[in-house]
N, C-alpha and C. Protein backbone atom coordinates (compact mmCIF):
# COMPACT_ATOMS: atom_id res chain seq x y z
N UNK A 1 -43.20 -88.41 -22.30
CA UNK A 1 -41.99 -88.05 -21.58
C UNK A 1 -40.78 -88.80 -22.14
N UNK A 2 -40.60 -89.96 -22.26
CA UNK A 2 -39.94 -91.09 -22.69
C UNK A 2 -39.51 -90.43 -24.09
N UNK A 3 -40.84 -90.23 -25.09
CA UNK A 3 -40.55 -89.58 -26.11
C UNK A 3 -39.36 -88.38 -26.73
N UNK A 4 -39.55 -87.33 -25.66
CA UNK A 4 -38.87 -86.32 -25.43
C UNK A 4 -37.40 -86.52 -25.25
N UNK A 5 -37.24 -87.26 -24.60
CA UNK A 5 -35.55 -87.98 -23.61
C UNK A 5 -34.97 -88.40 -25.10
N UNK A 6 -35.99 -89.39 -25.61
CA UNK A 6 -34.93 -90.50 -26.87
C UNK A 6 -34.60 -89.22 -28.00
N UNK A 7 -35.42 -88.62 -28.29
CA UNK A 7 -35.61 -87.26 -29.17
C UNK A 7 -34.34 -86.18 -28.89
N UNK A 8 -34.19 -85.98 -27.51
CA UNK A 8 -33.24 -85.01 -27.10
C UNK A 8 -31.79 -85.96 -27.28
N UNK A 9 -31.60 -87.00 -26.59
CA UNK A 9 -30.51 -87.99 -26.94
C UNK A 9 -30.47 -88.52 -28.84
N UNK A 10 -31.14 -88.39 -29.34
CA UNK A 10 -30.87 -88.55 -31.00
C UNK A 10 -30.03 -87.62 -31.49
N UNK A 11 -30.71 -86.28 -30.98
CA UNK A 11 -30.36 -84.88 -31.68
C UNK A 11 -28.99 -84.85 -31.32
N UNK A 12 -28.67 -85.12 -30.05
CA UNK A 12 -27.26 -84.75 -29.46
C UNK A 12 -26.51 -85.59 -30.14
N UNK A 13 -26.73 -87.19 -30.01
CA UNK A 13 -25.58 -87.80 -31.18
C UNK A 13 -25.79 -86.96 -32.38
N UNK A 14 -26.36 -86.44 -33.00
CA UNK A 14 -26.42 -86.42 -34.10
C UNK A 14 -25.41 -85.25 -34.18
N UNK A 15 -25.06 -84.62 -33.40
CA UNK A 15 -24.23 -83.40 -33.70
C UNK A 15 -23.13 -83.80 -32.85
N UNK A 16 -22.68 -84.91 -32.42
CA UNK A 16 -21.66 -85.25 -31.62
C UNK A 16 -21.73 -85.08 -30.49
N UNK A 17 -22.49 -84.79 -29.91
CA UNK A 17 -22.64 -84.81 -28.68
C UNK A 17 -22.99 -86.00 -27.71
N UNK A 18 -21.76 -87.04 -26.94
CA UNK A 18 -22.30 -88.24 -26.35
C UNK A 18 -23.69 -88.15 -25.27
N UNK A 19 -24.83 -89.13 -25.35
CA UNK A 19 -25.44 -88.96 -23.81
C UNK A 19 -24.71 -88.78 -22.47
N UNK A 20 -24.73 -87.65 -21.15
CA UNK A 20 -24.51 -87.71 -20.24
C UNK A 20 -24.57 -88.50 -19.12
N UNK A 21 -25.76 -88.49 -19.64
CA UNK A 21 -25.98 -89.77 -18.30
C UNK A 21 -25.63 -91.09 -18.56
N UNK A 22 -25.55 -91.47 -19.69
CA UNK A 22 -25.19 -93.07 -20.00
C UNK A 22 -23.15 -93.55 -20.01
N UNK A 23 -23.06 -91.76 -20.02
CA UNK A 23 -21.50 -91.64 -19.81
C UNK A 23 -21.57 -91.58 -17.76
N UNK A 24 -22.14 -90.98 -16.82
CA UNK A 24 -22.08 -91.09 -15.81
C UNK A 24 -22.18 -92.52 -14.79
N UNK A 25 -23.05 -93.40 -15.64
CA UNK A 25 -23.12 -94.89 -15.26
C UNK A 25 -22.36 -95.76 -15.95
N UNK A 26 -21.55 -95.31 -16.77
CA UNK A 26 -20.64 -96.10 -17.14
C UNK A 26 -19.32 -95.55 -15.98
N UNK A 27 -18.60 -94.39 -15.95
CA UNK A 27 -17.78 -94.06 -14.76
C UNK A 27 -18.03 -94.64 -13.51
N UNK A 28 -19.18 -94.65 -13.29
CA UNK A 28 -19.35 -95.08 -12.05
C UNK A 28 -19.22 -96.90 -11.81
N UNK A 29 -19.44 -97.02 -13.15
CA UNK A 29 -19.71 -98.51 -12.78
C UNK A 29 -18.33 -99.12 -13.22
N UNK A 30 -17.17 -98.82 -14.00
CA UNK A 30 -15.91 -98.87 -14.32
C UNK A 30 -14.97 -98.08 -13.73
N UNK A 31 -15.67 -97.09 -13.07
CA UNK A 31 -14.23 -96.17 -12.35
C UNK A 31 -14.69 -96.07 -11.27
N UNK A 32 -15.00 -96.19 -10.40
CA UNK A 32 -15.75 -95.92 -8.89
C UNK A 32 -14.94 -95.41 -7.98
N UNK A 33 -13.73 -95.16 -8.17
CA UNK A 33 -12.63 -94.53 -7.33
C UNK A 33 -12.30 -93.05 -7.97
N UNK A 34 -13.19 -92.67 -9.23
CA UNK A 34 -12.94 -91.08 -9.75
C UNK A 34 -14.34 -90.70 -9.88
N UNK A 35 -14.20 -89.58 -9.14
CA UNK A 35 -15.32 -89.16 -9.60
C UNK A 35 -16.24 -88.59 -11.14
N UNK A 36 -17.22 -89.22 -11.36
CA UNK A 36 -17.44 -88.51 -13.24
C UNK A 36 -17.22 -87.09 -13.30
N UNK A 37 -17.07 -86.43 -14.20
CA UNK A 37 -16.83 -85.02 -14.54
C UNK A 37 -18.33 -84.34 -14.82
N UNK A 38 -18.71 -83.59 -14.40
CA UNK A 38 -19.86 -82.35 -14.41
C UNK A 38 -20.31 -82.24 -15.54
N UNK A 39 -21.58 -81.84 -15.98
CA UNK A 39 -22.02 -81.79 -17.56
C UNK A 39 -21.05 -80.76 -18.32
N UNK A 40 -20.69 -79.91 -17.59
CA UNK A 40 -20.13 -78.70 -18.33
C UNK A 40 -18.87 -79.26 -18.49
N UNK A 41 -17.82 -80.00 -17.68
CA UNK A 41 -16.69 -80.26 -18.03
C UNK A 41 -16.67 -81.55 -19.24
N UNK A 42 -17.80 -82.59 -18.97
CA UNK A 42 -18.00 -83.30 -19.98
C UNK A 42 -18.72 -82.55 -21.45
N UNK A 43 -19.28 -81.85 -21.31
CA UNK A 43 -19.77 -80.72 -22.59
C UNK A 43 -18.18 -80.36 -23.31
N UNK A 44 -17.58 -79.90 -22.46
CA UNK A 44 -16.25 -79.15 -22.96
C UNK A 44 -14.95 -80.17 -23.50
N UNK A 45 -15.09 -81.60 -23.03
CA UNK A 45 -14.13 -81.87 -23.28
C UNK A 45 -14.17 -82.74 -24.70
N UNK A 46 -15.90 -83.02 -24.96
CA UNK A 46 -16.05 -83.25 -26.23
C UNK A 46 -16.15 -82.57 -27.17
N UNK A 47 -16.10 -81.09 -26.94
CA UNK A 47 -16.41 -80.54 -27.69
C UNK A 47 -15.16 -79.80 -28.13
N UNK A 48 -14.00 -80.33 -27.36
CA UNK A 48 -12.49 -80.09 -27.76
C UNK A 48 -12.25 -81.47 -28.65
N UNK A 49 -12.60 -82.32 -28.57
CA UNK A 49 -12.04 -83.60 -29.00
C UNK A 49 -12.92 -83.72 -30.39
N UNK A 50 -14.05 -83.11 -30.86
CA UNK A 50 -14.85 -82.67 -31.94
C UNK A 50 -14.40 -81.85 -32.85
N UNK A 51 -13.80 -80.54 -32.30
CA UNK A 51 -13.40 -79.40 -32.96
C UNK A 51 -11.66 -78.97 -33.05
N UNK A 52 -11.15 -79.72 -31.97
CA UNK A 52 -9.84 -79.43 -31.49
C UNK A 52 -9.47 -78.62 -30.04
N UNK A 53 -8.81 -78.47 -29.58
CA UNK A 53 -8.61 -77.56 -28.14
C UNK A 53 -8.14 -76.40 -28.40
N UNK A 54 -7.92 -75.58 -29.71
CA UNK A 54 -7.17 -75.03 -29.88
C UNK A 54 -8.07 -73.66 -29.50
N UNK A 55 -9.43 -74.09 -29.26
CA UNK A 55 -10.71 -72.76 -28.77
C UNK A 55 -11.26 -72.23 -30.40
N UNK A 56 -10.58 -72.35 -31.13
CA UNK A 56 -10.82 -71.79 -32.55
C UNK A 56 -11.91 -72.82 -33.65
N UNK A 57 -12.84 -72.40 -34.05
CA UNK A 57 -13.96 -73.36 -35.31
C UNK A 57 -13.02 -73.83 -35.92
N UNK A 58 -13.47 -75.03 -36.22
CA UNK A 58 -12.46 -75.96 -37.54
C UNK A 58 -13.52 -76.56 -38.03
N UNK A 59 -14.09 -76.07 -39.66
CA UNK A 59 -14.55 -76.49 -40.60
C UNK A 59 -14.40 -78.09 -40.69
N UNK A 60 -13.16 -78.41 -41.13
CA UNK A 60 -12.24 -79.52 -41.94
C UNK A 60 -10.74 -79.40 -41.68
């Protein structure tokens, strides 16, 4: 099980994608007056800050 988790969290850095949950206990434990943002809004906002916001693929 353990296996699976570190495996799924490798892959995701590996394509830029931060862990969720290690981003949710950090908010909570530094921001405790905001609530963390939802996987999907945290999915989206890295994946603007990866590619750009502009909604469009960027190669380079």
């Amino acid at each position: 099980m353990r296996w699976g988790k570190d495996a799924r969290r490798t892959a995701s850095l590996m394509v830029g994608q931060p862990d969720y949950e290690v981003y949710v206990a950090h908010a909570e434990a530094t921001h405790p007056e905001q609530p963390p943002l939802d996987r999907t809004a945290f999915f989206r906002l890295h994946e603007a800050r990866r590619f750009g916001s502009g909604g469009a693929f960027r190669c380079c």
